[in-house]
C-alpha atoms as a PDB file:
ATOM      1  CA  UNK A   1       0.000   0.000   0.000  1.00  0.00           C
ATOM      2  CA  UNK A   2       1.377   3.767  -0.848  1.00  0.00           C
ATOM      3  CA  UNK A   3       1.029   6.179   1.553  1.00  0.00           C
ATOM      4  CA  UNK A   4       0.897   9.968   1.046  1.00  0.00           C
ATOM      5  CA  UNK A   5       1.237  12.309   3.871  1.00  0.00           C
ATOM      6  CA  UNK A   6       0.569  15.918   3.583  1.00  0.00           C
ATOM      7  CA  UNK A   7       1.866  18.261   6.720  1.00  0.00           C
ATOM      8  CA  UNK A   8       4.701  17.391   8.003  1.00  0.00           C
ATOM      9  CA  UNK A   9       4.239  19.878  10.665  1.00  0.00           C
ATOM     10  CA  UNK A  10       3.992  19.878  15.062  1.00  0.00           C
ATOM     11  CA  UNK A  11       1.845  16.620  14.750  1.00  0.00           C
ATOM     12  CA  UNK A  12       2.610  15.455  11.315  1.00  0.00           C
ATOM     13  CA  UNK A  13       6.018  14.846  11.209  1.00  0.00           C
ATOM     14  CA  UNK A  14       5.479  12.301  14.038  1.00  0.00           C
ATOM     15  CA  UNK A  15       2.661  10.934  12.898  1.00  0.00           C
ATOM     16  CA  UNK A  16       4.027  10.203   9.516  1.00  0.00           C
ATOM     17  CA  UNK A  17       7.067   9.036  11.108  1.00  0.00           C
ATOM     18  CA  UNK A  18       5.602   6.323  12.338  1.00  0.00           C
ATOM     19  CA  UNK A  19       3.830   5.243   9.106  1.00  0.00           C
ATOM     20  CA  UNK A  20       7.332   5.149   7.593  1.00  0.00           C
ATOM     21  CA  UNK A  21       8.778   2.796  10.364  1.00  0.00           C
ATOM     22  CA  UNK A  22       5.977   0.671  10.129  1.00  0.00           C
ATOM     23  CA  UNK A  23       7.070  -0.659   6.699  1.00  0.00           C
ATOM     24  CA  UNK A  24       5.239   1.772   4.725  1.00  0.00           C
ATOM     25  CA  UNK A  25       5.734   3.221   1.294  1.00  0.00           C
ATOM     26  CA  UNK A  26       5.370   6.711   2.275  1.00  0.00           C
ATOM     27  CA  UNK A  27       4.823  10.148  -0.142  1.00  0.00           C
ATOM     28  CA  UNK A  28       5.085  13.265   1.170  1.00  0.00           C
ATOM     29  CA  UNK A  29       4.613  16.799   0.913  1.00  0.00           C
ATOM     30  CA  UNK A  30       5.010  20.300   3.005  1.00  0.00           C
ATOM     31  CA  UNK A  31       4.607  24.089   1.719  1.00  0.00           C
ATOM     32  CA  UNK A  32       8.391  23.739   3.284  1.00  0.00           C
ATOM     33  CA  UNK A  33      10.207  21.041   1.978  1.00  0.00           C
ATOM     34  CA  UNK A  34      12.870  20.988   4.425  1.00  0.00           C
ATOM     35  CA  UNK A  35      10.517  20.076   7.175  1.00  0.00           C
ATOM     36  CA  UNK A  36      10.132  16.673   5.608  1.00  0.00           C
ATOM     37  CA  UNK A  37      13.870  16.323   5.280  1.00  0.00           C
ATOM     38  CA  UNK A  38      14.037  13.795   8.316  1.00  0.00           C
ATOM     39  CA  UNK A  39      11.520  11.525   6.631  1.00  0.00           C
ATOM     40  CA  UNK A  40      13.255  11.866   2.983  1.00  0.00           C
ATOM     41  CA  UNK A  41      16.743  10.622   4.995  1.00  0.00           C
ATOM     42  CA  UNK A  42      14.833   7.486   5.618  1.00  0.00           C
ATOM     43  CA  UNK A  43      13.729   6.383   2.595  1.00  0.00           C
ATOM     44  CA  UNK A  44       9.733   8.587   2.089  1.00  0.00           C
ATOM     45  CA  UNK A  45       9.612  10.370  -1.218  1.00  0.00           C
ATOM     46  CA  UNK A  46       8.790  13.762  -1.981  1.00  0.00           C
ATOM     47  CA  UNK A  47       5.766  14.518  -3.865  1.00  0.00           C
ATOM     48  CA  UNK A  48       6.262  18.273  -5.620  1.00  0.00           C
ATOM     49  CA  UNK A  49       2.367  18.642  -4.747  1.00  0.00           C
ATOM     50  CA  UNK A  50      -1.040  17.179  -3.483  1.00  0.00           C
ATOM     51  CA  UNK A  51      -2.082  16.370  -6.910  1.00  0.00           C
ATOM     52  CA  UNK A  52       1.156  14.764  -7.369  1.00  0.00           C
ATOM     53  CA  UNK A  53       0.717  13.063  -4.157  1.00  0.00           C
ATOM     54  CA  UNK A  54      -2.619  11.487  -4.740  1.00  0.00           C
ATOM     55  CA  UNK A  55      -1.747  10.191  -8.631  1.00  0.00           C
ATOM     56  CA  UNK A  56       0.943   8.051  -6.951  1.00  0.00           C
ATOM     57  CA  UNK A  57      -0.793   6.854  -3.813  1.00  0.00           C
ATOM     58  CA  UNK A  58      -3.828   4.880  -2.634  1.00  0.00           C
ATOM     59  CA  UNK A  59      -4.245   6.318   0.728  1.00  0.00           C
ATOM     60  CA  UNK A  60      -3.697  10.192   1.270  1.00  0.00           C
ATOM     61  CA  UNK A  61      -3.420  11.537   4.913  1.00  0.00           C
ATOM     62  CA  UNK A  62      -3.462  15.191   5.894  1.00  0.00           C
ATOM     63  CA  UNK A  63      -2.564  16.788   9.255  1.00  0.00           C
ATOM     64  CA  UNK A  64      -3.260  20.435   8.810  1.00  0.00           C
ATOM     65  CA  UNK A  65      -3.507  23.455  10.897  1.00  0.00           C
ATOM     66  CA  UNK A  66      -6.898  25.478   9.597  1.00  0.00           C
ATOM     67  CA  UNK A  67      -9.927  24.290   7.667  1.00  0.00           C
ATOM     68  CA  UNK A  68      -8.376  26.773   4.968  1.00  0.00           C
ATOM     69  CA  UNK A  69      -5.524  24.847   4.792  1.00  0.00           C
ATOM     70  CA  UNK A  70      -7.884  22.013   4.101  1.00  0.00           C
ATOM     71  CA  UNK A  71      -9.647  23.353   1.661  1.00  0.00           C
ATOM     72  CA  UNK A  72      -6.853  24.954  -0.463  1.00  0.00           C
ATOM     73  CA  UNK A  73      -4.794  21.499  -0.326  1.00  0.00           C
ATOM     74  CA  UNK A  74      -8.061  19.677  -1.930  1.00  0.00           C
ATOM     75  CA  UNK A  75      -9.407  22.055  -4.019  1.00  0.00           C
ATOM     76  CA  UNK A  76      -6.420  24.267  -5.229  1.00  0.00           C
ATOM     77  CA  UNK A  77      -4.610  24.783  -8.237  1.00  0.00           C
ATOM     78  CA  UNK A  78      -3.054  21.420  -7.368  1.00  0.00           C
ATOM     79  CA  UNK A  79      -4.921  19.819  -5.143  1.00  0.00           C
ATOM     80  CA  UNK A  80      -5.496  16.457  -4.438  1.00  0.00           C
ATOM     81  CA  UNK A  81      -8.900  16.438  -6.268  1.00  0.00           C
ATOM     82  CA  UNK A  82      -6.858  16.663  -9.588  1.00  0.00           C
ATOM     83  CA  UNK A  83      -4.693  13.643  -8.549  1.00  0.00           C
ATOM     84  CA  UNK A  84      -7.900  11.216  -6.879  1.00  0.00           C
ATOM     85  CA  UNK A  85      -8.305   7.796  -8.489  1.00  0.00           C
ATOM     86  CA  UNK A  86     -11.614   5.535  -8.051  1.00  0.00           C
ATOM     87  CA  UNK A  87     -10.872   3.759  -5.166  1.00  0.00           C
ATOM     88  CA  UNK A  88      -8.690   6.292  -3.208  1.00  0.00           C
ATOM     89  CA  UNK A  89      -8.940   7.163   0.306  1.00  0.00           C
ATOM     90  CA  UNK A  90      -8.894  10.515   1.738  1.00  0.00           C
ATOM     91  CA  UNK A  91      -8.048  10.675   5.474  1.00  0.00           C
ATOM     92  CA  UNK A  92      -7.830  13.983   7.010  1.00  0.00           C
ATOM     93  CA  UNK A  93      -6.098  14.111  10.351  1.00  0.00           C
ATOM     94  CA  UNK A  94      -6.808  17.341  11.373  1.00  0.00           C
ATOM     95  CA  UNK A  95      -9.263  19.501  13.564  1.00  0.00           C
ATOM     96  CA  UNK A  96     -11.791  20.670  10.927  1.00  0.00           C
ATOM     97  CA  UNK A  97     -15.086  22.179  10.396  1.00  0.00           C
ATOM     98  CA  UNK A  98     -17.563  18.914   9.863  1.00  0.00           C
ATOM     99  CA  UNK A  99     -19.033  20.898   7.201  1.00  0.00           C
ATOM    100  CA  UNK A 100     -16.141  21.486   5.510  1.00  0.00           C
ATOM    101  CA  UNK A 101     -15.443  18.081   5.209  1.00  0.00           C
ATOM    102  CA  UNK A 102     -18.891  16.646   4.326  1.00  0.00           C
ATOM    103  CA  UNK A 103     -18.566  19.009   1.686  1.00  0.00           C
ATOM    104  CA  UNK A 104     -15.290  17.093   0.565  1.00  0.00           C
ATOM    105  CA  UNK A 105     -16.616  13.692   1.283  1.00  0.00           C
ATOM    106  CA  UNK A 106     -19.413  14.217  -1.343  1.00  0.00           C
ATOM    107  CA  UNK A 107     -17.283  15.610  -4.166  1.00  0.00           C
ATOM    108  CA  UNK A 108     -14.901  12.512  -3.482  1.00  0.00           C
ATOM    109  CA  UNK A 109     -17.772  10.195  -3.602  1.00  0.00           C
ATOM    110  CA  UNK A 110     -18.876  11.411  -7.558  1.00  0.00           C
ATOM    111  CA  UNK A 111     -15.079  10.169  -8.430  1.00  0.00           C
ATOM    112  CA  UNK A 112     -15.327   6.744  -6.443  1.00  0.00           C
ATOM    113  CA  UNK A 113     -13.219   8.198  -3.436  1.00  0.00           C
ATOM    114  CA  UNK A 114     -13.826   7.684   0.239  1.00  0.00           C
ATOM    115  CA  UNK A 115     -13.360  10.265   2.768  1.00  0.00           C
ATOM    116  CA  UNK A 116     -12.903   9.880   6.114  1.00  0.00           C
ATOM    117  CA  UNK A 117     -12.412  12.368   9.116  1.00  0.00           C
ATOM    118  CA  UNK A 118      -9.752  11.115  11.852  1.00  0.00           C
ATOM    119  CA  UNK A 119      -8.919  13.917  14.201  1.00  0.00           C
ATOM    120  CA  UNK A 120      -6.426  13.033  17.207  1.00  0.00           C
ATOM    121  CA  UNK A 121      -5.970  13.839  20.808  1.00  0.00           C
ATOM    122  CA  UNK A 122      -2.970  13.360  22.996  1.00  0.00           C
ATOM    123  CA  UNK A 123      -0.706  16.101  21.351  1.00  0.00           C
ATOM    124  CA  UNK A 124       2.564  16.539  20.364  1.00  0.00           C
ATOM    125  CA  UNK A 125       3.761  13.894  23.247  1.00  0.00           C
ATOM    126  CA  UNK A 126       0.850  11.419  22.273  1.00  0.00           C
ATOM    127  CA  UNK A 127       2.353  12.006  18.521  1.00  0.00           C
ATOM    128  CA  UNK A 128       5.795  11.089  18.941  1.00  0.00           C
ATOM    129  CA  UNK A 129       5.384   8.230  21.176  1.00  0.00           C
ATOM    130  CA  UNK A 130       1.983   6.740  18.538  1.00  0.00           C
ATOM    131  CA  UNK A 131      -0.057   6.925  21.324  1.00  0.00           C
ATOM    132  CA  UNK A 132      -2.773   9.169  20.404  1.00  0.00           C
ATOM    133  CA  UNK A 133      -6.295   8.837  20.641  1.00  0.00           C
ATOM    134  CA  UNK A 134      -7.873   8.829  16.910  1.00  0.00           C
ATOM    135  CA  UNK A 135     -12.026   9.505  16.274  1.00  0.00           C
ATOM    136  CA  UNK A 136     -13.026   8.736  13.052  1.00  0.00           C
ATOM    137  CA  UNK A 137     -16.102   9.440  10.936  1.00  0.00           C
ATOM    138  CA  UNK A 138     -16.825   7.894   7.715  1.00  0.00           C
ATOM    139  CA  UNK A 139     -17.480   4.847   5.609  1.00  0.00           C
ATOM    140  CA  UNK A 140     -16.421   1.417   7.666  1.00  0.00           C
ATOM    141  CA  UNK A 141     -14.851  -0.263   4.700  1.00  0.00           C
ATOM    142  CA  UNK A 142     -12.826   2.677   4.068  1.00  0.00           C
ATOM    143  CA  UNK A 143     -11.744   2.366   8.040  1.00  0.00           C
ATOM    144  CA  UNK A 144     -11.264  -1.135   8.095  1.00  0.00           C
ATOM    145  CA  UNK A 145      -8.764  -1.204   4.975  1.00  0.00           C
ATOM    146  CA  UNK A 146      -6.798   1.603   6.962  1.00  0.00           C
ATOM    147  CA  UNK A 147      -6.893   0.800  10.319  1.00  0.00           C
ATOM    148  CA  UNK A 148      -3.675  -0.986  11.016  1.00  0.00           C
ATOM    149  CA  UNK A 149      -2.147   2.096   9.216  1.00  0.00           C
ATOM    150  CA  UNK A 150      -3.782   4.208  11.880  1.00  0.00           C
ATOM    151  CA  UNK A 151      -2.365   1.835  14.563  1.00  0.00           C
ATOM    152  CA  UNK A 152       1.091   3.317  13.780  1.00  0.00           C
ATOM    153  CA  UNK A 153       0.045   6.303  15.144  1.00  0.00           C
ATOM    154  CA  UNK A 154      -2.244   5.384  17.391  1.00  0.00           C
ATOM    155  CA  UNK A 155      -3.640   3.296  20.747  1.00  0.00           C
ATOM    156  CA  UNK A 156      -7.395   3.746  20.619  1.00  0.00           C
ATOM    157  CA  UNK A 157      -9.414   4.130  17.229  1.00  0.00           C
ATOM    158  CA  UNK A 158     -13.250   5.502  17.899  1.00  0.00           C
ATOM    159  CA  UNK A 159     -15.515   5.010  15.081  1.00  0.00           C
ATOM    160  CA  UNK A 160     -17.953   7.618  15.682  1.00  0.00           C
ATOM    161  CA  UNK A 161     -20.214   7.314  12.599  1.00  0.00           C
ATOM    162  CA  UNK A 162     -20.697   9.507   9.396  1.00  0.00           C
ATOM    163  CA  UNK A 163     -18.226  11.620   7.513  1.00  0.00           C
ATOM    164  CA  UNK A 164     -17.700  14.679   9.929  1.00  0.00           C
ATOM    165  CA  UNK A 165     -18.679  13.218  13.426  1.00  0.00           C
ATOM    166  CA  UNK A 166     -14.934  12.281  14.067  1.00  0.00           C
ATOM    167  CA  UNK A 167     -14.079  16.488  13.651  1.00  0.00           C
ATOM    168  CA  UNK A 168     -17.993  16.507  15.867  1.00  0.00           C
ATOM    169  CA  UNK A 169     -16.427  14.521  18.646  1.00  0.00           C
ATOM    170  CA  UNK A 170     -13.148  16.213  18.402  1.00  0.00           C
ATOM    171  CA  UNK A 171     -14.592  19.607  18.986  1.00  0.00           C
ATOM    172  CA  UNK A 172     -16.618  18.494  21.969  1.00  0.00           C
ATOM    173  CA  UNK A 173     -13.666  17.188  23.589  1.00  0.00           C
ATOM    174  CA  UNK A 174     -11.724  20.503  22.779  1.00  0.00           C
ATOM    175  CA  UNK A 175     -14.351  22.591  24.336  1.00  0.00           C
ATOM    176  CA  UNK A 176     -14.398  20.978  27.842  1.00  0.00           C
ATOM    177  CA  UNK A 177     -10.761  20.693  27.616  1.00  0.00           C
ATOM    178  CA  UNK A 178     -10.462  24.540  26.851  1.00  0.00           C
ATOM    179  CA  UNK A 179     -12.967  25.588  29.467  1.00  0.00           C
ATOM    180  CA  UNK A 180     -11.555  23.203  32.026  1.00  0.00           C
ATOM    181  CA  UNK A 181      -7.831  24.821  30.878  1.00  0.00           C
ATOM    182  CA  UNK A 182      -9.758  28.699  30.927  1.00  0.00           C
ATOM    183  CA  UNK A 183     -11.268  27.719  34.520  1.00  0.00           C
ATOM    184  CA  UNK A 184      -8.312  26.057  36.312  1.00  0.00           C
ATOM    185  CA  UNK A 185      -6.326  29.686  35.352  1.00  0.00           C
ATOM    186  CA  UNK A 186      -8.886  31.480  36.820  1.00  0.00           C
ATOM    187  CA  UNK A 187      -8.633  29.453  40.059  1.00  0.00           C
ATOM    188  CA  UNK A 188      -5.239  29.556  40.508  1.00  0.00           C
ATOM    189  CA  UNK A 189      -5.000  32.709  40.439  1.00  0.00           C
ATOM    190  CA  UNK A 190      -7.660  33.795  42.667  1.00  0.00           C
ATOM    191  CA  UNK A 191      -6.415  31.235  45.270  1.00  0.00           C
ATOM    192  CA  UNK A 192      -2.892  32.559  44.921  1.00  0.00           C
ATOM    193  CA  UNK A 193      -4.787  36.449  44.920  1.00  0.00           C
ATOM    194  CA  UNK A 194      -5.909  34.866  48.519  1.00  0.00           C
ATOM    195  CA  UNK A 195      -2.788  33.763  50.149  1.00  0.00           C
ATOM    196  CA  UNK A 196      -3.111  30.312  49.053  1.00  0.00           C
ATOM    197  CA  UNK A 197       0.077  28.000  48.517  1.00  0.00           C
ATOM    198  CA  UNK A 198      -0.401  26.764  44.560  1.00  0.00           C
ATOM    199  CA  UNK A 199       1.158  23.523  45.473  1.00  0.00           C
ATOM    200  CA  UNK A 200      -0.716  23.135  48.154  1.00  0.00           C
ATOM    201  CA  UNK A 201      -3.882  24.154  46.208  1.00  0.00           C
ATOM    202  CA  UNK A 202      -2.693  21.981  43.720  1.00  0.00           C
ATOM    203  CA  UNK A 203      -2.365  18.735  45.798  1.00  0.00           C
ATOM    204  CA  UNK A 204      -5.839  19.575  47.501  1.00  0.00           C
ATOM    205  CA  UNK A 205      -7.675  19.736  43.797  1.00  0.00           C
ATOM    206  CA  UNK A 206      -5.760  16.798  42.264  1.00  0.00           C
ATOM    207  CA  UNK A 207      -8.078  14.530  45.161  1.00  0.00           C
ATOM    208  CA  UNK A 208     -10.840  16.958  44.702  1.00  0.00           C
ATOM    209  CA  UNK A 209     -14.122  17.149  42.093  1.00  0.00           C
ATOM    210  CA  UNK A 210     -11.845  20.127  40.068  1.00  0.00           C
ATOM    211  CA  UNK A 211      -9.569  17.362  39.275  1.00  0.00           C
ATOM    212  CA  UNK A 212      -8.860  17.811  35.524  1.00  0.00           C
ATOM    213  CA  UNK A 213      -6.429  17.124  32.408  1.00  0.00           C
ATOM    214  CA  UNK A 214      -5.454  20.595  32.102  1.00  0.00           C
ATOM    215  CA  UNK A 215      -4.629  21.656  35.761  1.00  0.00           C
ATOM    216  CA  UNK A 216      -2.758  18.104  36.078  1.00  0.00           C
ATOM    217  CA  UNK A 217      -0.029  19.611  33.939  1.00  0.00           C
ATOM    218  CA  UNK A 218       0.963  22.599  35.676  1.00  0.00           C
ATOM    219  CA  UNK A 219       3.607  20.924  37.344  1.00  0.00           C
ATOM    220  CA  UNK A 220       5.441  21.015  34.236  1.00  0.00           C
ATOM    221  CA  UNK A 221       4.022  24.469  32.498  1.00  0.00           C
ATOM    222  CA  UNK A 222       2.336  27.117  34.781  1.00  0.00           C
ATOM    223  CA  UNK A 223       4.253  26.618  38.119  1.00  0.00           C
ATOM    224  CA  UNK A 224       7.037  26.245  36.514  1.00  0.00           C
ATOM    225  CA  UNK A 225       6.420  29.400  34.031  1.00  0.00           C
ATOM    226  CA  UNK A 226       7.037  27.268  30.857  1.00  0.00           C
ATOM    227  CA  UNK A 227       4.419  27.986  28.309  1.00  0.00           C
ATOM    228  CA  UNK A 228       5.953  26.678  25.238  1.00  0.00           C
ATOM    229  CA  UNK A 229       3.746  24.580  23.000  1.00  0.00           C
ATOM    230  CA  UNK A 230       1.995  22.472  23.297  1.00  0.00           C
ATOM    231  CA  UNK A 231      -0.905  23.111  21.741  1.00  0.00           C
ATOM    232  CA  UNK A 232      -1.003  27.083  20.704  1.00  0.00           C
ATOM    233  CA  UNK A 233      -3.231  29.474  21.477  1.00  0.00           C
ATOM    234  CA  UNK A 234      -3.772  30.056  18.081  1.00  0.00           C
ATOM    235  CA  UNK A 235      -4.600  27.302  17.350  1.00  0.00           C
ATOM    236  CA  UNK A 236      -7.078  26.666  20.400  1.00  0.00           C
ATOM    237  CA  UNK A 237      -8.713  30.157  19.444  1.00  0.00           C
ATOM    238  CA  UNK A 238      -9.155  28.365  16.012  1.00  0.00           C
ATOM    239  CA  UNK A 239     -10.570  24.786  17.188  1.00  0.00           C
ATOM    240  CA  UNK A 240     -13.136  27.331  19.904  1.00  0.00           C
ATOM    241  CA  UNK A 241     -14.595  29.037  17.179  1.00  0.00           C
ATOM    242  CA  UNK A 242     -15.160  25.677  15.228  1.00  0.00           C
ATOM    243  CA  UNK A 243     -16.757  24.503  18.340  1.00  0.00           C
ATOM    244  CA  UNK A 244     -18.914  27.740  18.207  1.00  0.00           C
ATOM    245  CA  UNK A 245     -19.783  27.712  14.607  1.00  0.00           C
ATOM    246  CA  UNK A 246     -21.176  23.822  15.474  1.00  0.00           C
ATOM    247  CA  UNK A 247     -23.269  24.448  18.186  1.00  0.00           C
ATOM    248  CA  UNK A 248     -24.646  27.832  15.544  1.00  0.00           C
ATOM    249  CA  UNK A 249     -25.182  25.204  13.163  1.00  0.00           C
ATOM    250  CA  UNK A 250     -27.522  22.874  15.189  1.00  0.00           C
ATOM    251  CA  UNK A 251     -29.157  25.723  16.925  1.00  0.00           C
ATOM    252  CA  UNK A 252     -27.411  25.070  20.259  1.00  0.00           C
ATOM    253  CA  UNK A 253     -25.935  28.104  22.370  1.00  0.00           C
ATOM    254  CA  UNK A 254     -22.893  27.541  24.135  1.00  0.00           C
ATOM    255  CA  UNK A 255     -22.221  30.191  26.664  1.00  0.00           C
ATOM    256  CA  UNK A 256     -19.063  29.185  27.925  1.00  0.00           C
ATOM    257  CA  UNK A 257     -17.343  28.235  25.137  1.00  0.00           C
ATOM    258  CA  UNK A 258     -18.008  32.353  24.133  1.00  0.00           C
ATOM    259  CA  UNK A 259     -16.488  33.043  27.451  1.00  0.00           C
ATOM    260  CA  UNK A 260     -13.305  30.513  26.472  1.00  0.00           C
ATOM    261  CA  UNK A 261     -13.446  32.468  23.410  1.00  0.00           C
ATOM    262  CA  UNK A 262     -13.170  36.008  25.050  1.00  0.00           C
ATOM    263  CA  UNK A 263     -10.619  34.801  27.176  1.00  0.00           C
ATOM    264  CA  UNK A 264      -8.262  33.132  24.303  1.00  0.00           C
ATOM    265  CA  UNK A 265      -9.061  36.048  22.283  1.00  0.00           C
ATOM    266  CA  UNK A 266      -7.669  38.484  25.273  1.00  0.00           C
ATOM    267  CA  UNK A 267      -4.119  36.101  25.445  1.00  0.00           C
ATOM    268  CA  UNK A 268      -3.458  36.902  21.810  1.00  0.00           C
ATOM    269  CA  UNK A 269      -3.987  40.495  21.945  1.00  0.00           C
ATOM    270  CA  UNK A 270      -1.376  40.257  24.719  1.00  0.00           C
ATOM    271  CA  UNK A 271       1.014  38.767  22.345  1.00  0.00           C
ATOM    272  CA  UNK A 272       0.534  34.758  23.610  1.00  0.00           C
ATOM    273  CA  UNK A 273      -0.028  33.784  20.272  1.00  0.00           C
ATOM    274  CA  UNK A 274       2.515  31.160  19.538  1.00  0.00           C
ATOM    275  CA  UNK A 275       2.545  30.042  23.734  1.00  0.00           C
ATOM    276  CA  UNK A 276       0.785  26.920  24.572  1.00  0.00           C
ATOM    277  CA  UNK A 277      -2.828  27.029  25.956  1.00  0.00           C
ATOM    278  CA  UNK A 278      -1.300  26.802  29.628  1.00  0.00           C
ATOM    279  CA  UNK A 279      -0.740  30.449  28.906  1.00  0.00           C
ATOM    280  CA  UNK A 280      -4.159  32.144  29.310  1.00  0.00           C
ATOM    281  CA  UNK A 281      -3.092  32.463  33.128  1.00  0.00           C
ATOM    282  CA  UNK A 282      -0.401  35.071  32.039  1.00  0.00           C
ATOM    283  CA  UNK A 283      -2.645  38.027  31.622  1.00  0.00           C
ATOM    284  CA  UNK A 284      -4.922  36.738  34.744  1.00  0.00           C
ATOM    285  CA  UNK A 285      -1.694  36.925  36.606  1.00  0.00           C
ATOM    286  CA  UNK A 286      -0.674  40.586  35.246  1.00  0.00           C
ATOM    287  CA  UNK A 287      -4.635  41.824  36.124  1.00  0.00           C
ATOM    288  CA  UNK A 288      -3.863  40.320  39.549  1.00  0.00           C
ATOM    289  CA  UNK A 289      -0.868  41.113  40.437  1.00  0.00           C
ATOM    290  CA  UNK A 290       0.521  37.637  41.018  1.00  0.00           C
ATOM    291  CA  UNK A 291       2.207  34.801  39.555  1.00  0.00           C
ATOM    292  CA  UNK A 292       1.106  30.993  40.260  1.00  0.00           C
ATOM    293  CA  UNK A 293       4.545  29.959  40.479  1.00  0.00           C
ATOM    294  CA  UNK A 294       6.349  27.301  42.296  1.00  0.00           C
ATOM    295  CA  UNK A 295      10.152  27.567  43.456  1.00  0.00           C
END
């Protein structure tokens, strides 16, 4: 089976890594073709574009930052559409609008390509070690022919149904993993505001009912000021307002996902950007006057 990978980016490079150690004949392709140099040293081949990339393989994965991205990469002046063959798969790893990529699956479908959605959790660290959590959406054949390639990357596969309820499931998880990230900030610093030890406010919630992912890590990011990604802030502001635009779509409002959004929006515009998520604290801490540090 050929392989083409498309992103060889934060997640990408690991994930297609993996593919390419698994045995693999592995295609791939980067708007930077240096980031793929790792992969080309052992033994993947570089395909000049997605069209390229799809004429000479059978299974096509892309890990890609925006739906944008996404859309430009299928559609473009040489996207994959141009190279798809009846009987290609389409697998696209990243965090995308469901829309976006039912709109995809049904163009694929007129030329005899299947289309499936597989977002990931577990980040960069769940990436490089193939341990990530995978949800996919789509047709079952289509899964079942690629699911030991999606075991290179991955522990758990989720079939989650149709074309777009892998990105569906993806942005639920996002949005209680932002809030919970947005809400443990606030916390912290209001318990350090009151005199409060953040260790010892720390060890108290880890037995607690605030227990969560987010405040689990700050061991290793917020107490110890590192707030290097990660997972971005740009790109969380991104994944919120696909979370947003969902709930708009099925007539759902989602108050505190607007409030994540305010609050991600308000890290950027103090130049947090490119930090990991663990950063919203940082203007919470300049507003208050303190810093939820531990020596």
């Amino acid at each position: 089976m050929k392989i083409g990978f498309i992103g060889i980016g934060q997640m990408g490079r690991h994930m297609s890594r993996h593919i390419l150690e698994a045995g693999y004949n592995l295609t791939v392709h980067d708007l930077k073709k240096e980031a793929a140099a790792p992969l080309l040293k052992k033994g993947a081949v570089w395909g000049n574009n997605p069209a390229a990339v799809a004429e000479s393989c059978q299974v096509v994965f892309t890990s890609l930052p925006t739906p944008q991205n996404v859309e430009e990469v299928v559609y473009g002046k040489n996207g994959l559409k141009k190279g798809w063959k009846k009987g290609d798969i389409y697998v696209d790893t990243s965090t995308n609008s469901p829309s976006l990529i039912r709109k995809i699956a049904g163009d694929a479908k007129n030329k005899g390509v299947a289309v499936l959605d597989a977002p990931v959790s577990g980040g960069t660290k769940g990436a490089e070690a193939g341990t990530l959590a995978i949800m996919v959406g789509g047709d079952k054949a289509a899964l079942k022919k690629i699911h030991e390639v999606l075991l290179t990357m991955g522990q758990k596969v989720f079939p989650v149904g149709d074309v777009g309820c892998g990105n569906a499931a993806k942005l639920v998880n996002n949005l209680i993993s932002l809030a919970s990230n947005s809400i443990s900030a606030t916390g912290f610093a209001l318990g350090v505001k009151a005199g409060i030890d953040p260790r010892i406010l720390w060890d108290i919630i880890s037995v607690s009912t605030g227990n969560n992912w987010s405040m689990r890590q700050y061991p290793n990011t917020t107490f110890k000021g590192n707030f290097e990604p990660g997972f971005r802030v740009g790109l969380a502001y991104k994944d919120i307002g696909l979370a947003l635009d969902l709930g708009r779509e099925y007539g759902m409002p989602l108050p505190v996902g607007e409030a994540v959004k305010k609050e991600l929006y308000d890290t950027i515009k103090a130049g947090y950007e490119d930090k990991g998520v663990d950063a919203v604290i940082l203007p919470l801490e300049a507003a208050s006057g303190v810093e939820v540090r531990v020596p």
